[in-house]
PDB file of N, CA and C in Angstrom:
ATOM      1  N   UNK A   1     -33.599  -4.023   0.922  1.00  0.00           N
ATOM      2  CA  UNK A   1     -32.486  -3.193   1.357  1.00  0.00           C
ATOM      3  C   UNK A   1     -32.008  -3.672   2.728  1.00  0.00           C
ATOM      4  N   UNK A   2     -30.951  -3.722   2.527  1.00  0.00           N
ATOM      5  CA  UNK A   2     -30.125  -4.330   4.267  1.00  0.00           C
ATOM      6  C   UNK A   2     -30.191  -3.204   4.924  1.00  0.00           C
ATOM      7  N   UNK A   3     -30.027  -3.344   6.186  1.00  0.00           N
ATOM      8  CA  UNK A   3     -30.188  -2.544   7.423  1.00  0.00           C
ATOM      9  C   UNK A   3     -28.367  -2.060   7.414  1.00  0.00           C
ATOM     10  N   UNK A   4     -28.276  -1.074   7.688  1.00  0.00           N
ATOM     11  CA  UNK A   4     -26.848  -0.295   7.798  1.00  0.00           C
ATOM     12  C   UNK A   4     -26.633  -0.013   9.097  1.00  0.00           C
ATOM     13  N   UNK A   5     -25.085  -0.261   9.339  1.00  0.00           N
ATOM     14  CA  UNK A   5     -24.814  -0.403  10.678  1.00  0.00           C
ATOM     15  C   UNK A   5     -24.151   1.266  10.907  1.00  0.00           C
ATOM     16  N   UNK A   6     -23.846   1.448  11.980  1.00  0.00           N
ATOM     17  CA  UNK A   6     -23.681   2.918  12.448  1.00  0.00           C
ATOM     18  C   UNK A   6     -22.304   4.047  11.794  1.00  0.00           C
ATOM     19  N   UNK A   7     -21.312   2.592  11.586  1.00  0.00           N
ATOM     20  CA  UNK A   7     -20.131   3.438  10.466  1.00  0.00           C
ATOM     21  C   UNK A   7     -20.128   3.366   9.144  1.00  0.00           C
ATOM     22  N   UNK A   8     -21.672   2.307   9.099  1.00  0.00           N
ATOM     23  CA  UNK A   8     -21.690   2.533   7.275  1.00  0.00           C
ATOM     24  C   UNK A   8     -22.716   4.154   7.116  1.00  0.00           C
ATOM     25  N   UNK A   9     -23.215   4.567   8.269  1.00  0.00           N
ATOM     26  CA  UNK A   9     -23.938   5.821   8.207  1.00  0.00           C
ATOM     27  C   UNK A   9     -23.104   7.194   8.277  1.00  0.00           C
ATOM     28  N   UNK A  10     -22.657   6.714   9.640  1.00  0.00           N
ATOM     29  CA  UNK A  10     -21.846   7.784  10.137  1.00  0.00           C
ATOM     30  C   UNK A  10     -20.389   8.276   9.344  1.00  0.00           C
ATOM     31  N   UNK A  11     -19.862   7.226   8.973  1.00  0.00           N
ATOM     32  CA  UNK A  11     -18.577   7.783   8.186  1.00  0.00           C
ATOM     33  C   UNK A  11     -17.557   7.911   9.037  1.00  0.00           C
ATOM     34  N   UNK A  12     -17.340   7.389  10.720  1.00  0.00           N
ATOM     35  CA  UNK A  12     -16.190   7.683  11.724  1.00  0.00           C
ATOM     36  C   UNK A  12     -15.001   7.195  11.150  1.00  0.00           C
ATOM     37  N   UNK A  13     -15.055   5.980  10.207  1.00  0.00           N
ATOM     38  CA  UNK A  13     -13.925   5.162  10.196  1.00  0.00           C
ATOM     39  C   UNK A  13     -13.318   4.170  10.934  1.00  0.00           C
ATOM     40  N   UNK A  14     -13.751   4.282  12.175  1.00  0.00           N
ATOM     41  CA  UNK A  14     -14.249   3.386  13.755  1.00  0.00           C
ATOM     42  C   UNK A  14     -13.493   2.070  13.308  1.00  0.00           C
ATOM     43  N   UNK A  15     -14.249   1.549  12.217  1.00  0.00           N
ATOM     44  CA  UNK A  15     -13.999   0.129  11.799  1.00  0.00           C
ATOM     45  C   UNK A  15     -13.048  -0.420  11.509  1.00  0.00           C
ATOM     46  N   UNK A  16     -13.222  -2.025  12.103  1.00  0.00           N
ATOM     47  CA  UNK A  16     -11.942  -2.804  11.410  1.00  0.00           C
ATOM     48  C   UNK A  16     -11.649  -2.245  10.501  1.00  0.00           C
ATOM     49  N   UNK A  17     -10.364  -1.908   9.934  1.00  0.00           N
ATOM     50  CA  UNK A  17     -10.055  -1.339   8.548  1.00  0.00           C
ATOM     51  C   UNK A  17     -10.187  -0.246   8.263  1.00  0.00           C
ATOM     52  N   UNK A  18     -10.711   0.656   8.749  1.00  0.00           N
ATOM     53  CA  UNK A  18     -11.037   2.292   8.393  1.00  0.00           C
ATOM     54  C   UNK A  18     -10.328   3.113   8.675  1.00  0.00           C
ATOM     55  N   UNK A  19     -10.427   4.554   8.019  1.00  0.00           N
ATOM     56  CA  UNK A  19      -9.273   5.279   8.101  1.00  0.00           C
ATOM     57  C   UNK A  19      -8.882   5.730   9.374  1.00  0.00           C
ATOM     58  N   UNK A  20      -9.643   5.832  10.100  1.00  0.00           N
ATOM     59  CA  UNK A  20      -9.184   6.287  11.650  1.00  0.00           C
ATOM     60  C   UNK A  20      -9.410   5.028  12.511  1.00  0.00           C
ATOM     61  N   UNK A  21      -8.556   4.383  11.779  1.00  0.00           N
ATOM     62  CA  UNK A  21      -8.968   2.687  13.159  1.00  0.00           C
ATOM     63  C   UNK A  21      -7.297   2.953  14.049  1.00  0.00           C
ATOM     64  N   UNK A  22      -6.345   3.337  12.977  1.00  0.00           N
ATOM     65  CA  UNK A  22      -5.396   3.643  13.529  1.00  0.00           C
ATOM     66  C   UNK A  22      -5.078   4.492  14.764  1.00  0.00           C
ATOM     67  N   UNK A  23      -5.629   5.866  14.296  1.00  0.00           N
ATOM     68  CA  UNK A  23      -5.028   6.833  15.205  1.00  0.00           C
ATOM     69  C   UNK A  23      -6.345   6.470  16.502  1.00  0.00           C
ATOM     70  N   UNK A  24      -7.143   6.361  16.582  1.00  0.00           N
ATOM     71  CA  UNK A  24      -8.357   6.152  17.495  1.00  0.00           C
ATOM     72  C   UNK A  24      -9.002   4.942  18.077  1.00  0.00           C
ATOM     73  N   UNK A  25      -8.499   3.788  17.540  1.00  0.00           N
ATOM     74  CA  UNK A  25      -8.838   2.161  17.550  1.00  0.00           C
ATOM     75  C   UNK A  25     -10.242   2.208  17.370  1.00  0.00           C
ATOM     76  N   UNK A  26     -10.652   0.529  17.411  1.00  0.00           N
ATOM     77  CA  UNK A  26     -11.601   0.587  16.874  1.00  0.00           C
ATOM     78  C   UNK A  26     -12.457   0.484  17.900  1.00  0.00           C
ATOM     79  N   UNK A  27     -13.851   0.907  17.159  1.00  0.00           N
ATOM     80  CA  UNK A  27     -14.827   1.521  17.804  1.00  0.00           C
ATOM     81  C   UNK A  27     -15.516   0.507  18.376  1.00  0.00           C
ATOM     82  N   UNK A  28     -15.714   0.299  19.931  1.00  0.00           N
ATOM     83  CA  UNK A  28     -16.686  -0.704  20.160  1.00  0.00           C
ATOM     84  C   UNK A  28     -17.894  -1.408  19.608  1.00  0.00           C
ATOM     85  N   UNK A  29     -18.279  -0.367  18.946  1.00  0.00           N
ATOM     86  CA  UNK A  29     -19.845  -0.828  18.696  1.00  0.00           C
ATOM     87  C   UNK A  29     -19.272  -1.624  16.956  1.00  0.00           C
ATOM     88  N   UNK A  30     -18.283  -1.490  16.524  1.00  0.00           N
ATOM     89  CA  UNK A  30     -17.903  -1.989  15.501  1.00  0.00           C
ATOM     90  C   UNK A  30     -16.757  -3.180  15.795  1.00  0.00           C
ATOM     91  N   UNK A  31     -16.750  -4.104  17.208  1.00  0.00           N
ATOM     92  CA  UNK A  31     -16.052  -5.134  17.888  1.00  0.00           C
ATOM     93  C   UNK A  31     -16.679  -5.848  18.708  1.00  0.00           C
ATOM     94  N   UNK A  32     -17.698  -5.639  18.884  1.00  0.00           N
ATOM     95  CA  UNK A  32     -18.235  -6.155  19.994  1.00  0.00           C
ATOM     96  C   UNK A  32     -19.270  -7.317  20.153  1.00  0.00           C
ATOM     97  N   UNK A  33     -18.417  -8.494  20.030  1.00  0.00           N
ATOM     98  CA  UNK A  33     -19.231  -9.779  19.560  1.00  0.00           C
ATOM     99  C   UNK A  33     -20.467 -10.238  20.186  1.00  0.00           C
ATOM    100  N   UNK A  34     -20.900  -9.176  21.871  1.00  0.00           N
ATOM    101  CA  UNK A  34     -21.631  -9.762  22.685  1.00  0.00           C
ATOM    102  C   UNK A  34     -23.290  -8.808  21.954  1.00  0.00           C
ATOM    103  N   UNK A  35     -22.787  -7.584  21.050  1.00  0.00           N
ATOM    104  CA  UNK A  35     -23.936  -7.056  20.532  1.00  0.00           C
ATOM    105  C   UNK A  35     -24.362  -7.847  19.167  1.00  0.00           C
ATOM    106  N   UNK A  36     -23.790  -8.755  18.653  1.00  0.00           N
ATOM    107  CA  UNK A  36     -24.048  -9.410  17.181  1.00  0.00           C
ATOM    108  C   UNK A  36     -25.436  -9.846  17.204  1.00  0.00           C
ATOM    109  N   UNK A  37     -26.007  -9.199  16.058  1.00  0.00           N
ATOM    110  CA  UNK A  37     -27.207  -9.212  15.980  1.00  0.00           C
ATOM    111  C   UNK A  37     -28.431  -8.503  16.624  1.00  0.00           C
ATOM    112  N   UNK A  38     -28.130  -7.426  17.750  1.00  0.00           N
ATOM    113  CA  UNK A  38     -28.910  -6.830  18.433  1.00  0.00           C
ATOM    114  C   UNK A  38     -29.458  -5.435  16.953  1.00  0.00           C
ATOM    115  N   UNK A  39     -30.942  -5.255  17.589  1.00  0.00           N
ATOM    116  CA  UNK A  39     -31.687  -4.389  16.422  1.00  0.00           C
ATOM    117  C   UNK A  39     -30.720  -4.699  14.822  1.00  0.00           C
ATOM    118  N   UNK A  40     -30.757  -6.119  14.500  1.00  0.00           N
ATOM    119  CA  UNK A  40     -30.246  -6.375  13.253  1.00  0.00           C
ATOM    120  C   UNK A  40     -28.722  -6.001  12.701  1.00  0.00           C
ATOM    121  N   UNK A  41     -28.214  -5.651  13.498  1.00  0.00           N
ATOM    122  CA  UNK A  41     -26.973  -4.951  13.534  1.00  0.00           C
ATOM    123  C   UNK A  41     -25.708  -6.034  13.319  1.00  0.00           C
ATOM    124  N   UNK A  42     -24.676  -5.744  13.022  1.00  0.00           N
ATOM    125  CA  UNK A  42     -23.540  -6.038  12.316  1.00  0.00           C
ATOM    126  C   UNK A  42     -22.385  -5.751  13.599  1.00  0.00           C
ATOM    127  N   UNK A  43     -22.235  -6.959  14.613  1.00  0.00           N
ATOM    128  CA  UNK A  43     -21.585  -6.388  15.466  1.00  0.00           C
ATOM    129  C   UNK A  43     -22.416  -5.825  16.749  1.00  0.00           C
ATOM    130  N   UNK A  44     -22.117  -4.661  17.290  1.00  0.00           N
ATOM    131  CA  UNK A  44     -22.952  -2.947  17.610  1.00  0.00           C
ATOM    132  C   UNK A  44     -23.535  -2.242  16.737  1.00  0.00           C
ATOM    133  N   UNK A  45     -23.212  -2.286  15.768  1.00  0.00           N
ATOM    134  CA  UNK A  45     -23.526  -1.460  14.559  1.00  0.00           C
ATOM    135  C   UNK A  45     -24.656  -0.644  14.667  1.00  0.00           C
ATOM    136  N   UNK A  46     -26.001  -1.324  15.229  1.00  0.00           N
ATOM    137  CA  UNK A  46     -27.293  -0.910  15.605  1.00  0.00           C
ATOM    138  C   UNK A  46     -27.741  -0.780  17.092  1.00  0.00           C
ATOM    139  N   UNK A  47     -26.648  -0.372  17.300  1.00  0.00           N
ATOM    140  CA  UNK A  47     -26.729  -0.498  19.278  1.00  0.00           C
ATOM    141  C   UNK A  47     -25.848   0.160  19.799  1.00  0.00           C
ATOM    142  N   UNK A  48     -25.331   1.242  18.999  1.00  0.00           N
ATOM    143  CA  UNK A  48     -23.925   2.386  19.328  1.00  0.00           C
ATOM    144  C   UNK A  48     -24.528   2.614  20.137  1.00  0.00           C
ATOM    145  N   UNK A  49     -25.496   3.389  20.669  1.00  0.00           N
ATOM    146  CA  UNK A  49     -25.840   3.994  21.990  1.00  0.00           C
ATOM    147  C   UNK A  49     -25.383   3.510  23.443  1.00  0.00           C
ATOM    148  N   UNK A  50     -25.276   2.034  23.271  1.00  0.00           N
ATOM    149  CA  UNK A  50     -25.713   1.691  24.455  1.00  0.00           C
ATOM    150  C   UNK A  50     -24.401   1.360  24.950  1.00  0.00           C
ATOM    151  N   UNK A  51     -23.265   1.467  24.204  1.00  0.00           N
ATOM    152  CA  UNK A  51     -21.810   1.047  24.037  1.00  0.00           C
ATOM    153  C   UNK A  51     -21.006   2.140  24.656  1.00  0.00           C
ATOM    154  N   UNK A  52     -20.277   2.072  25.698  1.00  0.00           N
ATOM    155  CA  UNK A  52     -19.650   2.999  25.601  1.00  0.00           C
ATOM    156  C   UNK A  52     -18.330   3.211  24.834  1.00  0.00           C
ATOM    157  N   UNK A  53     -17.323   4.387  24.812  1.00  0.00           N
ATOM    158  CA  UNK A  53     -16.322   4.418  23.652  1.00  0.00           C
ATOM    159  C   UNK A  53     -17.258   4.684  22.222  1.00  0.00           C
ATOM    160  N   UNK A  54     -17.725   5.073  21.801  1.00  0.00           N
ATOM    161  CA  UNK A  54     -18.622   5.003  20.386  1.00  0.00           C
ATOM    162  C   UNK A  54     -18.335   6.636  20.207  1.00  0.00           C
ATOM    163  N   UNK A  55     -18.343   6.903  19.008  1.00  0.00           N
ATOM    164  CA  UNK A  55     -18.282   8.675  18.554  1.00  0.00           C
ATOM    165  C   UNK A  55     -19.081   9.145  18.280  1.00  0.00           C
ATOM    166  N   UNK A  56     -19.471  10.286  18.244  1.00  0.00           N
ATOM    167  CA  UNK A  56     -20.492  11.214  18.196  1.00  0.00           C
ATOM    168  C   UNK A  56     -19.824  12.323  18.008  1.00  0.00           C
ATOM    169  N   UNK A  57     -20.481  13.588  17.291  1.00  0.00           N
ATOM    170  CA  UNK A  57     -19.935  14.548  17.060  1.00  0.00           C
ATOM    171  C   UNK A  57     -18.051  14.718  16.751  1.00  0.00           C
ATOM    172  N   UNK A  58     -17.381  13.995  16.696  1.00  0.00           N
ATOM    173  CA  UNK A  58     -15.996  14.220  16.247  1.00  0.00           C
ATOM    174  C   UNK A  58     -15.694  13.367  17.654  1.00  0.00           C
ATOM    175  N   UNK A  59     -15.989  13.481  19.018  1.00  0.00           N
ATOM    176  CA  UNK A  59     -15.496  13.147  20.073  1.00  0.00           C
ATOM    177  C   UNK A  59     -16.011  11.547  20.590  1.00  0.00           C
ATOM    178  N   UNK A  60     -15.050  10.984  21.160  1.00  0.00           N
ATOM    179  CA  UNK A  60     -15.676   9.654  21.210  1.00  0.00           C
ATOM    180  C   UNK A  60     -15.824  10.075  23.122  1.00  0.00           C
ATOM    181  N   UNK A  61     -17.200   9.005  23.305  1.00  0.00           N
ATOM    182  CA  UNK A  61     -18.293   9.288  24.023  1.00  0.00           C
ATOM    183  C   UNK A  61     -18.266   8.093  25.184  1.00  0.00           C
ATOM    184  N   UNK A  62     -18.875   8.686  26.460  1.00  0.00           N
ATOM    185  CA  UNK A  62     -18.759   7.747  27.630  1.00  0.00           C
ATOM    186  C   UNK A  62     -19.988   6.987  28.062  1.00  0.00           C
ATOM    187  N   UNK A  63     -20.162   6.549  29.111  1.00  0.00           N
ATOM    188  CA  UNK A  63     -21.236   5.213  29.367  1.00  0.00           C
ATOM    189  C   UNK A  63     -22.635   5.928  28.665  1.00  0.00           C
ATOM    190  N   UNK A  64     -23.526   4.490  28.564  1.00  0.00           N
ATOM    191  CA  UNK A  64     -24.510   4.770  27.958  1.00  0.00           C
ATOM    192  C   UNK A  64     -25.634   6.141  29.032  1.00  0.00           C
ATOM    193  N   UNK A  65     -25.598   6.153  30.136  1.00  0.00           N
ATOM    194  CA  UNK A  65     -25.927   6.735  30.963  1.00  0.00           C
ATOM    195  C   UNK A  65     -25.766   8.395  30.967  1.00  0.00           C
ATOM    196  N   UNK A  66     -24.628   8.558  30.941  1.00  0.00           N
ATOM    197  CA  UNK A  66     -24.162   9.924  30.386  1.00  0.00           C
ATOM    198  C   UNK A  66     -24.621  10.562  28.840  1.00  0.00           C
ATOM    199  N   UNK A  67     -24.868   9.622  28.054  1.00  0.00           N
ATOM    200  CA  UNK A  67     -24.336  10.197  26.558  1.00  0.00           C
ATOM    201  C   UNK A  67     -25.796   9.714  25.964  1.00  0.00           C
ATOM    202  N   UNK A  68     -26.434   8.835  26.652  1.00  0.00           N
ATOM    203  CA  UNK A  68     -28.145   8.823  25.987  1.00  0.00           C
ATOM    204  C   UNK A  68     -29.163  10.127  25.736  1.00  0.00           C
ATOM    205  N   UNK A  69     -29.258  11.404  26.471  1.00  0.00           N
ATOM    206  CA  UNK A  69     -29.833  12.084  25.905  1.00  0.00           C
ATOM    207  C   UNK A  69     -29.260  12.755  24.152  1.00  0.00           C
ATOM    208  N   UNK A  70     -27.873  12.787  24.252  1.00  0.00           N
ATOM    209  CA  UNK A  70     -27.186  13.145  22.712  1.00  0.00           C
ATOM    210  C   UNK A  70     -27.992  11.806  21.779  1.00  0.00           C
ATOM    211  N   UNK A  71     -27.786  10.639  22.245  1.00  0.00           N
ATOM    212  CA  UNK A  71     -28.126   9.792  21.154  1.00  0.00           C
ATOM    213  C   UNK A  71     -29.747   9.610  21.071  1.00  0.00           C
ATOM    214  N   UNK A  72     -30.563  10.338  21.719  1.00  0.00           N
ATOM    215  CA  UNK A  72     -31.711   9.880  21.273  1.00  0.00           C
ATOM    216  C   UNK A  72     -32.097  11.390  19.922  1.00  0.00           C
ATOM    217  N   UNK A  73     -31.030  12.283  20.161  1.00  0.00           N
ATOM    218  CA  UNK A  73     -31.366  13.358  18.968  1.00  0.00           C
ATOM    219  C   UNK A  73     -30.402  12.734  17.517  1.00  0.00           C
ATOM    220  N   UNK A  74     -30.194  11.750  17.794  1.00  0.00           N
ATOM    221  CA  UNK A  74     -29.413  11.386  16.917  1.00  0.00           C
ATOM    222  C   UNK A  74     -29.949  10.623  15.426  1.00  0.00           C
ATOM    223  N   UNK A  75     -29.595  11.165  14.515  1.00  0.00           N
ATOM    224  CA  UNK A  75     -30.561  10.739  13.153  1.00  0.00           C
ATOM    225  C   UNK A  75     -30.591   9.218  13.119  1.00  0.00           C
ATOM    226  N   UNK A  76     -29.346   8.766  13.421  1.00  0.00           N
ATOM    227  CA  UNK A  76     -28.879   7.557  12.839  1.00  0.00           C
ATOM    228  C   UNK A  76     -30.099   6.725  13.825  1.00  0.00           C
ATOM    229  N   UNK A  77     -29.405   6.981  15.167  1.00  0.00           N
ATOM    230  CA  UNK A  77     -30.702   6.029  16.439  1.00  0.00           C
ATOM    231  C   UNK A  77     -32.299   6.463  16.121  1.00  0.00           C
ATOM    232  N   UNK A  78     -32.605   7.424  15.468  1.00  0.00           N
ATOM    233  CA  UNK A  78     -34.235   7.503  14.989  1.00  0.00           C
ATOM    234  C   UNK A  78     -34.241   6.684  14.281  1.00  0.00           C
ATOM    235  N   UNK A  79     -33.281   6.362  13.020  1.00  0.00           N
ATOM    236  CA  UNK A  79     -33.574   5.427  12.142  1.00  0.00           C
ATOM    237  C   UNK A  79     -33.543   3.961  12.479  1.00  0.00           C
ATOM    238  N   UNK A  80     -32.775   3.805  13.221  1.00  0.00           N
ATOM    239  CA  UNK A  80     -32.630   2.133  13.571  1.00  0.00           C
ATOM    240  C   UNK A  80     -33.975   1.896  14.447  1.00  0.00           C
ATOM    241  N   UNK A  81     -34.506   2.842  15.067  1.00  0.00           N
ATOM    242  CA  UNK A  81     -35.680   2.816  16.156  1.00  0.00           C
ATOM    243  C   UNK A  81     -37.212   2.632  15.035  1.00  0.00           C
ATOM    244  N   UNK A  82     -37.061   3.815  13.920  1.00  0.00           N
ATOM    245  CA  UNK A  82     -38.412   3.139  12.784  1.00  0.00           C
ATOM    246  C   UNK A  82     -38.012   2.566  12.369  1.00  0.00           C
ATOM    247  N   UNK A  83     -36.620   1.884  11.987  1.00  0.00           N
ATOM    248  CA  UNK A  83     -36.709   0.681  11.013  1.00  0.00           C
ATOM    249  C   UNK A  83     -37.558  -0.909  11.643  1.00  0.00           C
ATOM    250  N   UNK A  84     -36.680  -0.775  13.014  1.00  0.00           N
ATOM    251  CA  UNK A  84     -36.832  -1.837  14.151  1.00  0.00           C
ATOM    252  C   UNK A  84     -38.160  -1.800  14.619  1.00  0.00           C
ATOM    253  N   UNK A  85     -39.271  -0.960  14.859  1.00  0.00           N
ATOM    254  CA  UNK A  85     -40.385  -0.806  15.069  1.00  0.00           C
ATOM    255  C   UNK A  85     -40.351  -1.368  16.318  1.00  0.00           C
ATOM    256  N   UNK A  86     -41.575  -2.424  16.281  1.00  0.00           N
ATOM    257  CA  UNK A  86     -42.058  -3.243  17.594  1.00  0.00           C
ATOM    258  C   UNK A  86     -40.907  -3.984  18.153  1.00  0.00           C
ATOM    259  N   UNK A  87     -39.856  -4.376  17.426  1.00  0.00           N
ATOM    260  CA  UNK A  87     -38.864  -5.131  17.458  1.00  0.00           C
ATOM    261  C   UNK A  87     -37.495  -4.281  18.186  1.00  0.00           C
ATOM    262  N   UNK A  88     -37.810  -2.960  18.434  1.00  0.00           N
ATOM    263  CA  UNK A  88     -36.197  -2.518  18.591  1.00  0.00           C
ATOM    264  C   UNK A  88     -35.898  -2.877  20.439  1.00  0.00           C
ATOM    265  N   UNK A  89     -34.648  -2.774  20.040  1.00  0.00           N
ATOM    266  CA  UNK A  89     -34.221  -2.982  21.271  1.00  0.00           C
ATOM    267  C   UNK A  89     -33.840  -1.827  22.225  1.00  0.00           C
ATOM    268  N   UNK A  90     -33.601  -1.342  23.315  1.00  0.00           N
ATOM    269  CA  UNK A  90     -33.579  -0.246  24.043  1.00  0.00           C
ATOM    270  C   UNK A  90     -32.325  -0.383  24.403  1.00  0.00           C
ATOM    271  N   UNK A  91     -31.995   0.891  24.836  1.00  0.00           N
ATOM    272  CA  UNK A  91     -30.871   0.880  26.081  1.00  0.00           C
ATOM    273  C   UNK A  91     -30.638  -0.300  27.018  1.00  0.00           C
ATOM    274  N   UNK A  92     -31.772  -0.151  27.595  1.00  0.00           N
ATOM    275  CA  UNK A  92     -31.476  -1.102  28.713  1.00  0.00           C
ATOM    276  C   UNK A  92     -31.332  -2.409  28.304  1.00  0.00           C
ATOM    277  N   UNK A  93     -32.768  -3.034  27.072  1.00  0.00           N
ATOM    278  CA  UNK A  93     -32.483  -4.285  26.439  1.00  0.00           C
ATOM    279  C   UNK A  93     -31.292  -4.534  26.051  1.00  0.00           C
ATOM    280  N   UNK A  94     -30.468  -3.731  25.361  1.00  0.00           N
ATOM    281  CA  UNK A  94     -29.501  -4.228  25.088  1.00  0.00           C
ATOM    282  C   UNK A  94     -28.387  -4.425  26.090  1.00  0.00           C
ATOM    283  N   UNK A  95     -28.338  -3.818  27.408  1.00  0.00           N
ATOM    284  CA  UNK A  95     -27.809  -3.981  28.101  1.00  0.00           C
ATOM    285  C   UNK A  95     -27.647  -5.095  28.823  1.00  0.00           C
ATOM    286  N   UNK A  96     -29.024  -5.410  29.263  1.00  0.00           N
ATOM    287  CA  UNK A  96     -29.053  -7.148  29.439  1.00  0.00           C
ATOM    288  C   UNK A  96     -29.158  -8.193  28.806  1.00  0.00           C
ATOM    289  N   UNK A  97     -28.913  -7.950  27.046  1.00  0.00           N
ATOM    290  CA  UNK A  97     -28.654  -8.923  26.367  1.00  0.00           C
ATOM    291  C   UNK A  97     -27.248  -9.538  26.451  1.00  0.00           C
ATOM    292  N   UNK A  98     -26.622  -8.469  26.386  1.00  0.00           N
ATOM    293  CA  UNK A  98     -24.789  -8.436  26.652  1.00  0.00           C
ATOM    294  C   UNK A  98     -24.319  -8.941  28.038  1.00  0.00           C
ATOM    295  N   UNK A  99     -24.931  -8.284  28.662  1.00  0.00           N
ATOM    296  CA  UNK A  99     -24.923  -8.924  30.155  1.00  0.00           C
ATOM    297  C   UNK A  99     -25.151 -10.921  29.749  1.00  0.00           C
ATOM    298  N   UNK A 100     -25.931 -10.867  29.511  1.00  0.00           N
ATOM    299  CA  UNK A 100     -26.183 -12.214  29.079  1.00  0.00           C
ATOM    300  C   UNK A 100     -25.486 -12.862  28.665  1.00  0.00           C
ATOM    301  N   UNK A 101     -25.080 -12.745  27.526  1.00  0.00           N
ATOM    302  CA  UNK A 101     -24.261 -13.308  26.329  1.00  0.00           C
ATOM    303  C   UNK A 101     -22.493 -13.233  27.187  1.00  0.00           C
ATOM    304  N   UNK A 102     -22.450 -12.632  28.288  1.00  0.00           N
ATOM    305  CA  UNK A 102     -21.274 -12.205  28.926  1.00  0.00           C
ATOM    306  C   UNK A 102     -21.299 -14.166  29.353  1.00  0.00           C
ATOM    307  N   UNK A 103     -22.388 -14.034  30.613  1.00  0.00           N
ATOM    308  CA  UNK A 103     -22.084 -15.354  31.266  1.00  0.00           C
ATOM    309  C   UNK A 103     -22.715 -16.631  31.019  1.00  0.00           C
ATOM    310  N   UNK A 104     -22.838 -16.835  29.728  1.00  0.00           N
ATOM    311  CA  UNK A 104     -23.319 -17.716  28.958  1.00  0.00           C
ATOM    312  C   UNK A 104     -22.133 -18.612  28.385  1.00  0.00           C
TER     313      UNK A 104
END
């Protein structure tokens, strides 16, 4: 079974192509070439948290700093966290992966 990225869970529409790409653009964590491949993910897909602009509850959401206690109650980030096990990546990891991949 493939690993599912955060709008094949969530249902926002976020995505290239989805029904609310229009009125809302698209969702960082579903553009963001510097997260490709982080916790196996498609894009951000598996690293919405750490993104800011990403939706939650109907409302789209600000830096990872602010909006990390919502996402650690969040079903979807439990799941990417047991899927990923020893392997997942954190907040912060992912923060300095991107950072990385920025000036590379």
């Amino acid at each position: 079974m493939s690993k599912r990225n955060c709008w094949e869970v969530k249902k926002c529409g976020r995505e290239p192509g989805g029904a609310r790409e229009h009125d809302l653009g698209a969702c960082p964590a579903a553009v963001n070439i510097y997260a490709e491949g982080i916790n196996h993910g498609n894009k951000g897909g598996r690293s919405c948290w750490a993104l800011a602009g990403t939706m939650c509850g109907g409302n789209i959401q600000g830096s990872f700093a602010i909006k990390y206690s919502d996402c650690s109650q969040c079903e979807f980030f439990n799941q990417v966290k047991a899927e990923e096990g020893v392997m997942y990546k954190t907040g912060e990891n992912i923060k300095d992966i991107i950072k990385s991949r920025l000036v590379s």
